[in-house]
Protein backbone atom coordinates (compact mmCIF):
# COMPACT_ATOMS: atom_id res chain seq x y z
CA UNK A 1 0.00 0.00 0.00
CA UNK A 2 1.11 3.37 -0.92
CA UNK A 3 0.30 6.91 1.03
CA UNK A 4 -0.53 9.58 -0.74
CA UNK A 5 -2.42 13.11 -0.64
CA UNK A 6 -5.16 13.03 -2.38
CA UNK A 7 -5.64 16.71 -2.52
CA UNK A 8 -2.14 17.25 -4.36
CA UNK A 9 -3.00 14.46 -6.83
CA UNK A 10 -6.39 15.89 -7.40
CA UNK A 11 -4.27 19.52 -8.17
CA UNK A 12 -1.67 17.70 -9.92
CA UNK A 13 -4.20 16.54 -11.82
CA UNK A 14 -5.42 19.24 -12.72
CA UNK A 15 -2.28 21.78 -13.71
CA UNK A 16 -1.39 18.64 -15.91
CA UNK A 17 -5.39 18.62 -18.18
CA UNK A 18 -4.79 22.31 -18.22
CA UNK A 19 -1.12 22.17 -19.66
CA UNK A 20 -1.99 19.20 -22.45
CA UNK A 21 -5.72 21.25 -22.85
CA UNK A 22 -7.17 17.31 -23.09
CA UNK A 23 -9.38 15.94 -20.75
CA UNK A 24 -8.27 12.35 -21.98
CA UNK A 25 -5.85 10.78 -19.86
CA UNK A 26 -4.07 7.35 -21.21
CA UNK A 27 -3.57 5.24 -17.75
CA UNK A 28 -4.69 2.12 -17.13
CA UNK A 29 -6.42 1.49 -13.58
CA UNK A 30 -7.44 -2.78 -12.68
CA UNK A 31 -11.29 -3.44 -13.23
CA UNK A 32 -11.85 -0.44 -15.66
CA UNK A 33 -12.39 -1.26 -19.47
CA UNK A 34 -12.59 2.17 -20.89
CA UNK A 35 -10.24 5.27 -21.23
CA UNK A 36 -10.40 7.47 -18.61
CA UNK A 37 -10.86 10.99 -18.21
CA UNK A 38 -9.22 13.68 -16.47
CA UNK A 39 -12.54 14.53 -14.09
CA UNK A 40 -12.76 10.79 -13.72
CA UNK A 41 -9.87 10.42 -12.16
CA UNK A 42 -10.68 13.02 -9.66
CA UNK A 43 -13.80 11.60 -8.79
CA UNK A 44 -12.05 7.72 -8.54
CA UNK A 45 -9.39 9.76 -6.44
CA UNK A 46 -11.90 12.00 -3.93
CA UNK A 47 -13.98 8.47 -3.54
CA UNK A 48 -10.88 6.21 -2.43
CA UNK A 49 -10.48 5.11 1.27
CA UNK A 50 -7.95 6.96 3.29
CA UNK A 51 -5.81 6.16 6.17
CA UNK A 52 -5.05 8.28 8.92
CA UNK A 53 -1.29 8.79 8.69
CA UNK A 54 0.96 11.19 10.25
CA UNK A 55 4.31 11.99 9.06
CA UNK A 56 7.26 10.43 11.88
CA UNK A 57 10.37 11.80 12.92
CA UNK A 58 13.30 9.15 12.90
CA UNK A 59 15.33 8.67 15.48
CA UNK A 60 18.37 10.09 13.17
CA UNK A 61 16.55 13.64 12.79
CA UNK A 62 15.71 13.84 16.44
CA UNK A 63 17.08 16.60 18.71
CA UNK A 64 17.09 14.09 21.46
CA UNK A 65 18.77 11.51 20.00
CA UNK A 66 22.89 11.46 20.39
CA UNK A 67 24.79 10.08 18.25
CA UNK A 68 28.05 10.83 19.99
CA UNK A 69 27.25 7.74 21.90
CA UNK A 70 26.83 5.70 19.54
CA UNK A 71 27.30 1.72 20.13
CA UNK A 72 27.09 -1.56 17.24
CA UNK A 73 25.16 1.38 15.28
CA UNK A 74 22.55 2.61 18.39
CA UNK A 75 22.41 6.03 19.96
CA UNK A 76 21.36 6.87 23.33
CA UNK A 77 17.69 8.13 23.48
CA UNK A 78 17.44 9.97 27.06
CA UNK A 79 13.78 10.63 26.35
CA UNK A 80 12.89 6.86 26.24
CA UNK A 81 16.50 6.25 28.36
CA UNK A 82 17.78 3.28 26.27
CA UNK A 83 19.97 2.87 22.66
CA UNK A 84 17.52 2.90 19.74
CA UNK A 85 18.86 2.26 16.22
CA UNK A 86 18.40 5.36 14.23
CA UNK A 87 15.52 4.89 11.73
CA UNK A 88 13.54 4.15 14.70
CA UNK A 89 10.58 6.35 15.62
CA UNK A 90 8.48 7.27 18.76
CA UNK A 91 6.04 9.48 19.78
CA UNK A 92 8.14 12.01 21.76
CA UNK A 93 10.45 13.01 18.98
CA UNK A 94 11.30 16.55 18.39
CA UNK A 95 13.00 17.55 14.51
CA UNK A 96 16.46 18.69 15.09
């Protein structure tokens, strides 16, 4: 499964009918026998399911995390006080 904003795609969309002044796009989508418009695509897109999903901070980015200490490729995380590996994530991270 792939994330993605819907909203972008939908203004993606968009700025790219406008630019080729078509509303025929060429794109092949599973279960779908005909070409598809443009304003098709929107409405498949605004009708999809959607996850909630929030973007994480790795461990790597963290302010918290030091990597001065590093050990057998772990830094020490004092917030969660133990050595994390640093693409690892929690909910207390803070962007450097």
């Amino acid at each position: 499964m792939r994330l993605i904003d819907v909203d972008t795609f939908i203004k993606e969309l968009q700025e790219w009918n406008t630019k080729l002044q078509t509303h025929t796009i060429i794109y092949a989508i599973p279960g779908v026998d005909r070409q598809l418009g443009v304003n098709d695509a929107i409405t498949i897109a605004r009708q999809m399911h959607t996850v909630d999903a929030e973007p994480v901070i790795r461990c790597w980015h963290c302010k918290h995390f030091d990597t001065e200490t590093m050990h057998k490729g772990y830094g020490f995380c004092p917030m969660l006080d133990t050595f994390r590996r640093p693409e690892g994530y929690c909910d207390l991270a803070e962007r450097k």
